[in-house]
PDB file of N, CA and C in Angstrom:
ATOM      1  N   UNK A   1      31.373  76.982  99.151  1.00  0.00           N
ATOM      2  CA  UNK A   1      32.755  76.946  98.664  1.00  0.00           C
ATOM      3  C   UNK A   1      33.360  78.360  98.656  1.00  0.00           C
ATOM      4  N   UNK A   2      32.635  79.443  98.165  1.00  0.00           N
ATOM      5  CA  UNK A   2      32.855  80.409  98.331  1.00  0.00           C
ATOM      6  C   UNK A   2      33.235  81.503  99.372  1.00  0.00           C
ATOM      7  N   UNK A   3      32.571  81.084 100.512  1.00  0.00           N
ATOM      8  CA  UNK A   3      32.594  81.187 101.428  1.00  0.00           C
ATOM      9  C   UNK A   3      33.492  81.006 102.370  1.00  0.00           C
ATOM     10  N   UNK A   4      34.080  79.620 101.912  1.00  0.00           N
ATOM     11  CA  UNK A   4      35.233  79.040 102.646  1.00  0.00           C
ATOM     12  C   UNK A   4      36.435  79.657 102.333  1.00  0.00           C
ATOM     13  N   UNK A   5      36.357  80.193 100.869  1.00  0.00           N
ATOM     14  CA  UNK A   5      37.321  80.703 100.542  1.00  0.00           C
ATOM     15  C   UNK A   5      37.853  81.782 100.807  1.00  0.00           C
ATOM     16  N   UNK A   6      36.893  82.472 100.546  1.00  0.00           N
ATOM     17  CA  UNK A   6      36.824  84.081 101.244  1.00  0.00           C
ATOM     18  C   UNK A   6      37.267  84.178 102.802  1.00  0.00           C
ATOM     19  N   UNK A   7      36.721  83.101 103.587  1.00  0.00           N
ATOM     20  CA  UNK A   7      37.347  82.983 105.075  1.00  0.00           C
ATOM     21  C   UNK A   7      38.692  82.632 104.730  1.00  0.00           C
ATOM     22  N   UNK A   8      39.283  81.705 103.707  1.00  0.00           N
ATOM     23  CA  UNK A   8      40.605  81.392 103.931  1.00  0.00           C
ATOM     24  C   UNK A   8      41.238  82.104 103.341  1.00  0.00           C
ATOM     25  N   UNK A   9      40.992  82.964 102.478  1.00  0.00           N
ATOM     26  CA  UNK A   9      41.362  84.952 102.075  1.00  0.00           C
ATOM     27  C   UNK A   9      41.411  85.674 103.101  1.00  0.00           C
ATOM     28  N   UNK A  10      40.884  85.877 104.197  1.00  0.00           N
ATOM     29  CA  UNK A  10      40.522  87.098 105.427  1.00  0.00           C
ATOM     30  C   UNK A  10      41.709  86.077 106.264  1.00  0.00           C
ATOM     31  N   UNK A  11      42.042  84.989 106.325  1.00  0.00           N
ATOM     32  CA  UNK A  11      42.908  84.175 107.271  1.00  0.00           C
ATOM     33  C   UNK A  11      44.239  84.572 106.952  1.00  0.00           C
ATOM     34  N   UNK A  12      44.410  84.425 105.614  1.00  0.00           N
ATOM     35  CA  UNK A  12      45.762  84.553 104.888  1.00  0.00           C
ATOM     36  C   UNK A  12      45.966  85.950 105.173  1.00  0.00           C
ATOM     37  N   UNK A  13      44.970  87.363 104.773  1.00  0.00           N
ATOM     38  CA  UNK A  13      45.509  88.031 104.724  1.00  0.00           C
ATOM     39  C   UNK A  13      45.819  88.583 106.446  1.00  0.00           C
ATOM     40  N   UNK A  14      45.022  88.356 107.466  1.00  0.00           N
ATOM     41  CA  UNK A  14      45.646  88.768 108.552  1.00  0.00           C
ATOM     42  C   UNK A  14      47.080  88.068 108.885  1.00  0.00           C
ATOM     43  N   UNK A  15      47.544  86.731 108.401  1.00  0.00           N
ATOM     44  CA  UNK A  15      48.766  86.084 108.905  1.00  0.00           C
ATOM     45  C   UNK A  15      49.346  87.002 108.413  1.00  0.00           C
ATOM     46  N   UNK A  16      49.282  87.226 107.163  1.00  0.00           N
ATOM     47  CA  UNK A  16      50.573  88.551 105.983  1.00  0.00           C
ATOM     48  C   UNK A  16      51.094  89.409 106.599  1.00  0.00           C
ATOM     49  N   UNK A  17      49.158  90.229 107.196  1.00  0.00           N
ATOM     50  CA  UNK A  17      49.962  91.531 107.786  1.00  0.00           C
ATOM     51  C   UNK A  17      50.647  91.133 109.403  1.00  0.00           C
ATOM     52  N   UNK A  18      50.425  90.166 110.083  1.00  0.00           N
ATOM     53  CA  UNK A  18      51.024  89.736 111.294  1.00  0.00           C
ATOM     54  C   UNK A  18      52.489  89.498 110.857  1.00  0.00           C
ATOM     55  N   UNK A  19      52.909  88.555 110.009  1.00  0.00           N
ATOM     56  CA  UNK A  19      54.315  88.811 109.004  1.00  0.00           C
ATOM     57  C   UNK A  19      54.499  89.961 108.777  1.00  0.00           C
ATOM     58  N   UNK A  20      54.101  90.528 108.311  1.00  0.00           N
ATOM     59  CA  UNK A  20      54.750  92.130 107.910  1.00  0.00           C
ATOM     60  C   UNK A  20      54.741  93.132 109.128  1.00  0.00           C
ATOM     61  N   UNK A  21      53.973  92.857 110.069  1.00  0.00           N
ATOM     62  CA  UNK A  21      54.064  93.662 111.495  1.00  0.00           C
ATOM     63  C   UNK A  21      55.113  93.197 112.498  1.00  0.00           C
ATOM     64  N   UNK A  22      55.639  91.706 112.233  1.00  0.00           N
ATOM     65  CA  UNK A  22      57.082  91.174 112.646  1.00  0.00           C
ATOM     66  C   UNK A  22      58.333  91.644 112.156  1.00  0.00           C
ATOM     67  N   UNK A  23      58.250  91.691 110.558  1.00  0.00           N
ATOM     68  CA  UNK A  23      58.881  92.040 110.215  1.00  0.00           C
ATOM     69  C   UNK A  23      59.622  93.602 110.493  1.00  0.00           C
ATOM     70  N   UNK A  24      58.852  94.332 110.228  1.00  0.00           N
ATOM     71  CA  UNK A  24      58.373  96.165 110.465  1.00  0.00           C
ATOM     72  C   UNK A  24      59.339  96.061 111.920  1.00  0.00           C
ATOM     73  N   UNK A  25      59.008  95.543 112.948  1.00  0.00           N
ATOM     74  CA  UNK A  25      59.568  95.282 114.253  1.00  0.00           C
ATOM     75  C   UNK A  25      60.908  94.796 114.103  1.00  0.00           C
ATOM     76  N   UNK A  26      61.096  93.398 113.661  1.00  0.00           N
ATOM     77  CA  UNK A  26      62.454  93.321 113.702  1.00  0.00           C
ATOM     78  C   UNK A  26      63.251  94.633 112.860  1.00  0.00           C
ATOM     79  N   UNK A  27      62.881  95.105 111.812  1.00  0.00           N
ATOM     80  CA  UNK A  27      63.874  96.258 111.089  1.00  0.00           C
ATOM     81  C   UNK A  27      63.608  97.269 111.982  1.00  0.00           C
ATOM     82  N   UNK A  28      62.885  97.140 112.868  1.00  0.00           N
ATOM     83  CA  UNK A  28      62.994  98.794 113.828  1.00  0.00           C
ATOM     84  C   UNK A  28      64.134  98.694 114.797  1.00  0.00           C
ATOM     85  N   UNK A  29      63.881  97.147 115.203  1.00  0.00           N
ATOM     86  CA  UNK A  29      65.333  97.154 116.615  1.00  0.00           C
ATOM     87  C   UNK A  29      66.400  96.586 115.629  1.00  0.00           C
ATOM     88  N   UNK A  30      66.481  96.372 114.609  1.00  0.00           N
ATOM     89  CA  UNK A  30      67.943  95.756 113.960  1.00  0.00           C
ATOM     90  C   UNK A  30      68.597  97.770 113.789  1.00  0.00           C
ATOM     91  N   UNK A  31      67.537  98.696 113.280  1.00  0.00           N
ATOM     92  CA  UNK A  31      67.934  99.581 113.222  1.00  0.00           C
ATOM     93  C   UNK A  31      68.408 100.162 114.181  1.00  0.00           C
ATOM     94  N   UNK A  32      67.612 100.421 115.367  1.00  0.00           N
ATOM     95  CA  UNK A  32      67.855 100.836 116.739  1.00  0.00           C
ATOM     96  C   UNK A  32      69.176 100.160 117.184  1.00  0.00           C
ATOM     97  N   UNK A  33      69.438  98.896 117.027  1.00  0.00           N
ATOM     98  CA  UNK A  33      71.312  98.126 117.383  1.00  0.00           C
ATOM     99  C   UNK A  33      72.042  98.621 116.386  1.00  0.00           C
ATOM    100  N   UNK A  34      71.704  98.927 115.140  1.00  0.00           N
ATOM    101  CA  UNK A  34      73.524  99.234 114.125  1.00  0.00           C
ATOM    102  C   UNK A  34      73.091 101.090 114.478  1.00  0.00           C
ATOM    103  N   UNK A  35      72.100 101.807 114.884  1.00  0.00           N
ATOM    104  CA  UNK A  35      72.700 102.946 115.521  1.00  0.00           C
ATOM    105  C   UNK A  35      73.114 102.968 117.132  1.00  0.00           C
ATOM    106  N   UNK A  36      72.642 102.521 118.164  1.00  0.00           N
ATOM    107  CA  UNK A  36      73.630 101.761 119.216  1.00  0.00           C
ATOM    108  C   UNK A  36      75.439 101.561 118.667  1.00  0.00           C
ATOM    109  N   UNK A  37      75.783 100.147 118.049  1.00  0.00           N
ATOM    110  CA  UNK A  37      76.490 100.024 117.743  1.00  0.00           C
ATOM    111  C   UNK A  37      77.608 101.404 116.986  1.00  0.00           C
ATOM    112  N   UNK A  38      76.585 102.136 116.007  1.00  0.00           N
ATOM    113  CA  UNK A  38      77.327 103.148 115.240  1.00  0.00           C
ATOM    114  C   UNK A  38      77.796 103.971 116.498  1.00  0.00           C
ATOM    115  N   UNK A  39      77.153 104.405 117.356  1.00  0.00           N
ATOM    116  CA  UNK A  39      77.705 105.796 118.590  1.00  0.00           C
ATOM    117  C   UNK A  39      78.785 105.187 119.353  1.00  0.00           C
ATOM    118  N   UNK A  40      78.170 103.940 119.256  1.00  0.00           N
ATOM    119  CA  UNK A  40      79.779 103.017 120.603  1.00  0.00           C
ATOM    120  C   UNK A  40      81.403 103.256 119.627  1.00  0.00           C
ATOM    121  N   UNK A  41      80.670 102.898 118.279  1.00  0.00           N
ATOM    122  CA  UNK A  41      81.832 103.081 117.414  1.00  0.00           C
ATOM    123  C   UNK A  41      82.588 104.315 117.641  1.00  0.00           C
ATOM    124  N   UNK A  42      82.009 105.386 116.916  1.00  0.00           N
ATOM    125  CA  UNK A  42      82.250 106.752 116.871  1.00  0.00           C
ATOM    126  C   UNK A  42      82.447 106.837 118.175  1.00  0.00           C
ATOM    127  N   UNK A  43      82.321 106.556 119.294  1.00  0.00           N
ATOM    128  CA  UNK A  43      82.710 107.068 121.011  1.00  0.00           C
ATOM    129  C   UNK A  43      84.285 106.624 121.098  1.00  0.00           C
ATOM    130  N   UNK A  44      84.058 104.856 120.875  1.00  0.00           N
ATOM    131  CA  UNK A  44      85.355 104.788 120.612  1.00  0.00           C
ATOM    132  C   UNK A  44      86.568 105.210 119.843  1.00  0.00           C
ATOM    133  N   UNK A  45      85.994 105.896 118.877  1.00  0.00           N
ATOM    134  CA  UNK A  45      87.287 105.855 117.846  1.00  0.00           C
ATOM    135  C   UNK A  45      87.985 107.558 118.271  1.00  0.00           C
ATOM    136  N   UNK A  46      86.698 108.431 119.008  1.00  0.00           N
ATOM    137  CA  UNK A  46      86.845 109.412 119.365  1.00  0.00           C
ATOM    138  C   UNK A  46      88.087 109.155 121.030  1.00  0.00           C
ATOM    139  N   UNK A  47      87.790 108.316 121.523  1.00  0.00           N
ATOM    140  CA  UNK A  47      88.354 108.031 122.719  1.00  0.00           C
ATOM    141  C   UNK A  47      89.933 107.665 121.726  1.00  0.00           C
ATOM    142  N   UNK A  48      90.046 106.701 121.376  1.00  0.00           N
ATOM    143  CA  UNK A  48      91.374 106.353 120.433  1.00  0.00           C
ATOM    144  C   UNK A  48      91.713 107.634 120.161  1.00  0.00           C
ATOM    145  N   UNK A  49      91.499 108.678 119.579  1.00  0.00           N
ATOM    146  CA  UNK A  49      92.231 109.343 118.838  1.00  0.00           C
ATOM    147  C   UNK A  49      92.434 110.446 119.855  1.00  0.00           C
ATOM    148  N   UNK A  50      91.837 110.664 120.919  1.00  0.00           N
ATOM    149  CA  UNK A  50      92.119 111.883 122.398  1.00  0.00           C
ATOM    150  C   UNK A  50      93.448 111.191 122.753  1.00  0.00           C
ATOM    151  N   UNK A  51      93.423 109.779 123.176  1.00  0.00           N
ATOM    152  CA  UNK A  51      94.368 108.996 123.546  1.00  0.00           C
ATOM    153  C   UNK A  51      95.291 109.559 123.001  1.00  0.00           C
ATOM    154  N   UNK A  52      95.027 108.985 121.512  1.00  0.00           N
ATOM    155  CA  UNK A  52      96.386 109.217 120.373  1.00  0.00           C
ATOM    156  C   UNK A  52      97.113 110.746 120.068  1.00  0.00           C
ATOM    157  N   UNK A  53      96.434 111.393 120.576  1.00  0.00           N
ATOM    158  CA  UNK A  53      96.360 113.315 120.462  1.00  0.00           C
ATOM    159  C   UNK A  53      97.587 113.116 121.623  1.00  0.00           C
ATOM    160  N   UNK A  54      96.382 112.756 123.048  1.00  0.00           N
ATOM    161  CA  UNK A  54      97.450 112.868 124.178  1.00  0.00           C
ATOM    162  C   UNK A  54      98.855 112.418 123.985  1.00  0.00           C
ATOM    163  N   UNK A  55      98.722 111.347 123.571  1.00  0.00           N
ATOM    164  CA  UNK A  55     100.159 110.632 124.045  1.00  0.00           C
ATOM    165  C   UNK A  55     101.045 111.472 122.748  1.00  0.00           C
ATOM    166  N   UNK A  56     100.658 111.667 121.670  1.00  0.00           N
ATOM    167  CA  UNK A  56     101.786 112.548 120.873  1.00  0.00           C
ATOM    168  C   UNK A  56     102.191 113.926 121.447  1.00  0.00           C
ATOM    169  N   UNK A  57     101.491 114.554 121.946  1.00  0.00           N
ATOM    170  CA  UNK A  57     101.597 115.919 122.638  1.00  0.00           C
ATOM    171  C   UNK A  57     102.848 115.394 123.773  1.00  0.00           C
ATOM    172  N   UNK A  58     102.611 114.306 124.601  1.00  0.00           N
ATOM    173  CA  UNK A  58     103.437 114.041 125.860  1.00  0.00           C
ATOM    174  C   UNK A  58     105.091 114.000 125.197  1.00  0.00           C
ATOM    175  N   UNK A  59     104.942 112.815 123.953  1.00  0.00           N
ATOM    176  CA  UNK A  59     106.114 112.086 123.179  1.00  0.00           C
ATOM    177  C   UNK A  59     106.941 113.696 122.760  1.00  0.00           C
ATOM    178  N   UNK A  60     106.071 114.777 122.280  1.00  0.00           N
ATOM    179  CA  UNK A  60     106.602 115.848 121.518  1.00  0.00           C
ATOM    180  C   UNK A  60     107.144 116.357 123.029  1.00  0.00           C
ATOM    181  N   UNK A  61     106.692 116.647 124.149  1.00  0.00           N
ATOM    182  CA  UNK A  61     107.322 117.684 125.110  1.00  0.00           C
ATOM    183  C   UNK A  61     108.771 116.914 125.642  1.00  0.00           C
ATOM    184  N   UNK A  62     108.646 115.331 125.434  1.00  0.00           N
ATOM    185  CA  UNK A  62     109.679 114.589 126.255  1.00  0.00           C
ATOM    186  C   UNK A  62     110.816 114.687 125.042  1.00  0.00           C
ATOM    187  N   UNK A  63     110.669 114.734 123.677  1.00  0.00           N
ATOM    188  CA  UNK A  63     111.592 114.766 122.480  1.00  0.00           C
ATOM    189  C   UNK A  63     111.784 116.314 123.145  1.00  0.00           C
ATOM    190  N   UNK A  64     111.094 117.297 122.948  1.00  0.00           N
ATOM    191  CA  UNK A  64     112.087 118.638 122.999  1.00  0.00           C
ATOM    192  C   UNK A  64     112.904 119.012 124.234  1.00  0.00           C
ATOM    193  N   UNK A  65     111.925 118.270 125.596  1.00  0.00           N
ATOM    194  CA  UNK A  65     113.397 118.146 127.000  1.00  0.00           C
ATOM    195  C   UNK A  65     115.087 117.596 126.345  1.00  0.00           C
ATOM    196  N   UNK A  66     115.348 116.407 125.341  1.00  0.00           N
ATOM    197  CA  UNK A  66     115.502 115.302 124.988  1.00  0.00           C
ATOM    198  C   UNK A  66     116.685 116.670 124.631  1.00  0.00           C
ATOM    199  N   UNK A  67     116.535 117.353 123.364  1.00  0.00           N
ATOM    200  CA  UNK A  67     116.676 117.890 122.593  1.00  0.00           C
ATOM    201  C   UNK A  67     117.590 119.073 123.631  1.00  0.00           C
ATOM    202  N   UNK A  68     117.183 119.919 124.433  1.00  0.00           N
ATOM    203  CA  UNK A  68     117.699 120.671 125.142  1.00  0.00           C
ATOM    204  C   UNK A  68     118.754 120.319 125.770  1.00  0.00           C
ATOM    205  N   UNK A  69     118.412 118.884 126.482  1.00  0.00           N
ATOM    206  CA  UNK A  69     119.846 118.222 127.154  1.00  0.00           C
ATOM    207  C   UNK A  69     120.793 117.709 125.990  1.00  0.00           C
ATOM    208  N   UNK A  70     120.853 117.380 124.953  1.00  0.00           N
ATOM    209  CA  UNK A  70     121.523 117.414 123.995  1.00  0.00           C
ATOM    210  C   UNK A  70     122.259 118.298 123.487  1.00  0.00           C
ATOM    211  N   UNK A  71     121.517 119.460 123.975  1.00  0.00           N
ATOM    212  CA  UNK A  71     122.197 121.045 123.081  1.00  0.00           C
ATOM    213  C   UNK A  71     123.146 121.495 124.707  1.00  0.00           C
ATOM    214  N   UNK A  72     122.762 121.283 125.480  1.00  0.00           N
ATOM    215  CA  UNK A  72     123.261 121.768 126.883  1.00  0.00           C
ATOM    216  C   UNK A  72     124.653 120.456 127.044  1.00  0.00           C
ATOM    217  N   UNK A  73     124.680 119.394 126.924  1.00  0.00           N
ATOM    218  CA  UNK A  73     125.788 118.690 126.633  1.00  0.00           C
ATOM    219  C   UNK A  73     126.373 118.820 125.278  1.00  0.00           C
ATOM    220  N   UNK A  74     126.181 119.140 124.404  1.00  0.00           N
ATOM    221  CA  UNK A  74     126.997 118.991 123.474  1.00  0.00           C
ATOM    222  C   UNK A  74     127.881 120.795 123.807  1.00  0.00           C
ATOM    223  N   UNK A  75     127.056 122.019 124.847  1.00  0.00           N
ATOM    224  CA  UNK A  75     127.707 122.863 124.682  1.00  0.00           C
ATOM    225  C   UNK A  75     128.854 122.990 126.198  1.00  0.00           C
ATOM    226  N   UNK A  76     128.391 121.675 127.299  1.00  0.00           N
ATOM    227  CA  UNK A  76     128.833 121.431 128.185  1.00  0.00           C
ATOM    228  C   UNK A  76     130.613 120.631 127.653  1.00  0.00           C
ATOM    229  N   UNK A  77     130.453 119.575 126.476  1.00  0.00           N
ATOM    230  CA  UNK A  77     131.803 118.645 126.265  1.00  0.00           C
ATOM    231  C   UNK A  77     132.373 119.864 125.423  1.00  0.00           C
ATOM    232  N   UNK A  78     132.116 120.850 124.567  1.00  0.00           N
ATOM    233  CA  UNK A  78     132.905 122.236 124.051  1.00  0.00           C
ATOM    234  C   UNK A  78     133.897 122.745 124.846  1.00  0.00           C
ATOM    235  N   UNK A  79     132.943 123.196 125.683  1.00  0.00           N
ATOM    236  CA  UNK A  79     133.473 123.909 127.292  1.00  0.00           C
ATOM    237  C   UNK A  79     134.614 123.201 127.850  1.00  0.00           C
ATOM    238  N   UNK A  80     134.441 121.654 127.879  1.00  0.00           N
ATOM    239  CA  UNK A  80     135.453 121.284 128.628  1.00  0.00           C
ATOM    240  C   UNK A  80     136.740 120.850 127.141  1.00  0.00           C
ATOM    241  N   UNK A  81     135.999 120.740 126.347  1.00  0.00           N
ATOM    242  CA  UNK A  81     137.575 120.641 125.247  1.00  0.00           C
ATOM    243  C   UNK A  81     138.245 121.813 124.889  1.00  0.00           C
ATOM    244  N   UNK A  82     137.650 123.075 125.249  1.00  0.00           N
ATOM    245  CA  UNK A  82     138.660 124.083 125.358  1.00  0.00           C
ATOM    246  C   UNK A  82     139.178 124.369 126.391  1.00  0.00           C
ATOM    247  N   UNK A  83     139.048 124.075 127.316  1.00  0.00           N
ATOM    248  CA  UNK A  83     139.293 123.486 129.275  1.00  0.00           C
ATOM    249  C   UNK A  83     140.247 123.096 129.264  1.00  0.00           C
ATOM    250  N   UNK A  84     140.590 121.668 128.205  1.00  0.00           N
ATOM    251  CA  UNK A  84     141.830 121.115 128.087  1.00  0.00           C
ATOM    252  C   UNK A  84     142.507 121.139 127.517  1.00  0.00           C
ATOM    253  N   UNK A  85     142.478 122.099 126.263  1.00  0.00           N
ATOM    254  CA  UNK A  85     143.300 122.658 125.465  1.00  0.00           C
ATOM    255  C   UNK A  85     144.330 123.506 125.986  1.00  0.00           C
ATOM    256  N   UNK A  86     143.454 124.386 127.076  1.00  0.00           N
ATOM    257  CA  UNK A  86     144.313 125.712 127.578  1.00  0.00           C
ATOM    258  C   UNK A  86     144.587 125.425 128.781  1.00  0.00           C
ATOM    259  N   UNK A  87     144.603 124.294 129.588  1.00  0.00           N
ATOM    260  CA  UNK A  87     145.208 123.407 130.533  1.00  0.00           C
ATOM    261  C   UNK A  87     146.625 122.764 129.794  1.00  0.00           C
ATOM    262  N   UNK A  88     146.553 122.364 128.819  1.00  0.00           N
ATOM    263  CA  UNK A  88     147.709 121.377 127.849  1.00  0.00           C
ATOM    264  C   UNK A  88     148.800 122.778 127.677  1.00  0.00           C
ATOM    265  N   UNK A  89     148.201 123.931 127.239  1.00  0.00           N
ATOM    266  CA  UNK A  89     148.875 124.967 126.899  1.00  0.00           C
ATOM    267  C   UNK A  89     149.770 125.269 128.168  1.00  0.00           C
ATOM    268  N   UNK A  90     148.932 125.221 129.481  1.00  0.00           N
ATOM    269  CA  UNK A  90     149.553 125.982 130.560  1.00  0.00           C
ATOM    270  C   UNK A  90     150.936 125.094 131.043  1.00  0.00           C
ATOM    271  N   UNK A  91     150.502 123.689 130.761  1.00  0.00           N
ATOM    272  CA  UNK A  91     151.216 122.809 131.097  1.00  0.00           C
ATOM    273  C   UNK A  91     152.530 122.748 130.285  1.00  0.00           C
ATOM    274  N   UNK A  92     152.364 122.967 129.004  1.00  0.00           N
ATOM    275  CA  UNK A  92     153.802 123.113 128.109  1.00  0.00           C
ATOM    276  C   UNK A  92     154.331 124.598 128.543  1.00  0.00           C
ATOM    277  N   UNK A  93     153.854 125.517 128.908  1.00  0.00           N
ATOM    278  CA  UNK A  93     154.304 126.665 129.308  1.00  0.00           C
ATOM    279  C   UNK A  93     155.172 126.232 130.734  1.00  0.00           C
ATOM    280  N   UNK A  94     154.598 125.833 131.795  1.00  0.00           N
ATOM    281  CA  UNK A  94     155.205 125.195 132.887  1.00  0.00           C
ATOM    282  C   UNK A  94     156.098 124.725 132.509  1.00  0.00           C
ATOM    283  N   UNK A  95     156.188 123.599 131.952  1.00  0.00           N
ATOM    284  CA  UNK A  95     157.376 122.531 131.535  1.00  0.00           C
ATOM    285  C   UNK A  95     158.413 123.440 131.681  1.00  0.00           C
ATOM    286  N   UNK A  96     158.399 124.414 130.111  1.00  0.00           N
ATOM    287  CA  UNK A  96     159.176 125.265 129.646  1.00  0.00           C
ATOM    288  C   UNK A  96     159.799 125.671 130.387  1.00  0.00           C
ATOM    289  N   UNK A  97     158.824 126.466 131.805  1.00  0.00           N
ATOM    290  CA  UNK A  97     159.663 127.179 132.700  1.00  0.00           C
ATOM    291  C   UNK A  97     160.360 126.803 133.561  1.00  0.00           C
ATOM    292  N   UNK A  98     160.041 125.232 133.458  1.00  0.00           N
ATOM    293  CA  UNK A  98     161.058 124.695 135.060  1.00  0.00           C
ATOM    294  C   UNK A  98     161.873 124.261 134.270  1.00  0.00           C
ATOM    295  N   UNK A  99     162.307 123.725 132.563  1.00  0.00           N
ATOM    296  CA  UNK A  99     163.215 123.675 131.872  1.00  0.00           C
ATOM    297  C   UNK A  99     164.351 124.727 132.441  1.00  0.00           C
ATOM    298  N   UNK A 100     163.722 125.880 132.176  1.00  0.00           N
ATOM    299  CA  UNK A 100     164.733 127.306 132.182  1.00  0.00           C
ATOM    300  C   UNK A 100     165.621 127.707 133.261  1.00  0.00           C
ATOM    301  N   UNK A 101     164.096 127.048 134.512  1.00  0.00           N
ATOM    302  CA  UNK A 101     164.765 127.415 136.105  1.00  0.00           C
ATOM    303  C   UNK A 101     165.641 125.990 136.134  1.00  0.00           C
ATOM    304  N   UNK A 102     165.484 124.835 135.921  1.00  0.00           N
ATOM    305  CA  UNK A 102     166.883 124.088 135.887  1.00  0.00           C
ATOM    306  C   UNK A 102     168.346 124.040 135.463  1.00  0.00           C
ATOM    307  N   UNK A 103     168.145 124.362 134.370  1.00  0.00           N
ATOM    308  CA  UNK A 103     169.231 125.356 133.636  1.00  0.00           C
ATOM    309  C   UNK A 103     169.658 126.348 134.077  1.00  0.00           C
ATOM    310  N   UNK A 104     169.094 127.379 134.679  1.00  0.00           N
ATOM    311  CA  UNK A 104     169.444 128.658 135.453  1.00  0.00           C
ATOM    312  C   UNK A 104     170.327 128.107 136.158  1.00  0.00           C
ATOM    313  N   UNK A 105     169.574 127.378 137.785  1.00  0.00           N
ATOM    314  CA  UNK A 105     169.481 126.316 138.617  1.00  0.00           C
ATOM    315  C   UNK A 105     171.161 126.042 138.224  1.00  0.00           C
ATOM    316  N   UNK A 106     171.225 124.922 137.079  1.00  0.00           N
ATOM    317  CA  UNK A 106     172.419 124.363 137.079  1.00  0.00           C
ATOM    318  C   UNK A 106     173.299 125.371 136.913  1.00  0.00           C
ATOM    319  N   UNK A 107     173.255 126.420 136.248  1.00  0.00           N
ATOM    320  CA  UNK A 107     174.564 127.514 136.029  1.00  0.00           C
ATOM    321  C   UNK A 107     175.057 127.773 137.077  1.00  0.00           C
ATOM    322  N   UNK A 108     174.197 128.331 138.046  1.00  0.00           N
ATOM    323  CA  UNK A 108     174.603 128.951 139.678  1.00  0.00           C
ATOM    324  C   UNK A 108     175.303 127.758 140.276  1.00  0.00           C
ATOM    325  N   UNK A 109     174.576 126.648 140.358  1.00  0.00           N
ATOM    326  CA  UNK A 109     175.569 126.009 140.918  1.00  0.00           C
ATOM    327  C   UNK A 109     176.753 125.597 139.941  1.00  0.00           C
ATOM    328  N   UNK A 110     177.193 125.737 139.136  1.00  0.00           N
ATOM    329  CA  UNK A 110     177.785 125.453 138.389  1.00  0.00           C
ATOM    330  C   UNK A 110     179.206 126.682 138.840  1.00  0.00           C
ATOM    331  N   UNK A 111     178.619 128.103 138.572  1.00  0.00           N
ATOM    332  CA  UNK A 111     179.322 129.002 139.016  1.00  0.00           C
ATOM    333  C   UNK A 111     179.759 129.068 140.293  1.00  0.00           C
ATOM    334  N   UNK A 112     178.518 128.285 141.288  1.00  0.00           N
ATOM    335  CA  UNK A 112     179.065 128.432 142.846  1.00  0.00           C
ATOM    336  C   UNK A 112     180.260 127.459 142.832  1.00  0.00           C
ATOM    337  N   UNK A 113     180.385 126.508 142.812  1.00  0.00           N
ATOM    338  CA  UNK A 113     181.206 125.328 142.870  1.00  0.00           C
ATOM    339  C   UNK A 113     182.788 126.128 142.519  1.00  0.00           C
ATOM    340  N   UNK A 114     182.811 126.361 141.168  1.00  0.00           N
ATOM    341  CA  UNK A 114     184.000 127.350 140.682  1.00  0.00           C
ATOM    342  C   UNK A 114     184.599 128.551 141.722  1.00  0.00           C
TER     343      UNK A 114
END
């Protein structure tokens, strides 16, 4: 009886450690995949954020072109509203003067006729 037992003691305990040498194994590659997994992570998030670097750097150079043509038209429509200010000026000056030369104009003939 004793005997039997002791064999079914030496049975049990090699299944245990065969369980616990499965076990030991699976936590080595479950470990080995969530650090896998962890570097893919971190690769990616590193790739996302170069991306995200890049494309703000691009967005910032195309806002300050953006910005220049803004300042270059707003100093381009200046230019031309004082353009037409002193065009409007020249033009009431003109008026004026062919006012004067009509009037002149009419005197002479006015005097020639007489």
């Amino acid at each position: 009886q004793m005997h039997l037992t002791t064999s079914e003691k030496n049975e049990l305990a090699r299944s245990l450690e065969m369980v616990q040498n499965q076990l030991q194994e699976k936590e080595s590659e479950i470990k080995r995949e969530a650090s896998e997994y962890k570097d893919r992570l971190l690769q990616a998030e590193k790739e996302h954020q170069d991306a995200l670097t890049k494309a703000n750097r691009k967005n910032e150079v195309e806002i300050e072109a953006c910005h220049e043509k803004i300042s270059l038209l707003e100093h381009f429509i200046s230019s031309q509203k004082l353009e037409i200010e002193h065009l409007k000026s020249n033009k009431e000056q003109l008026n004026n003067s062919l006012k004067e030369a009509n009037q002149a104009l009419g005197e002479l003939l006015k005097t020639k006729v007489r």
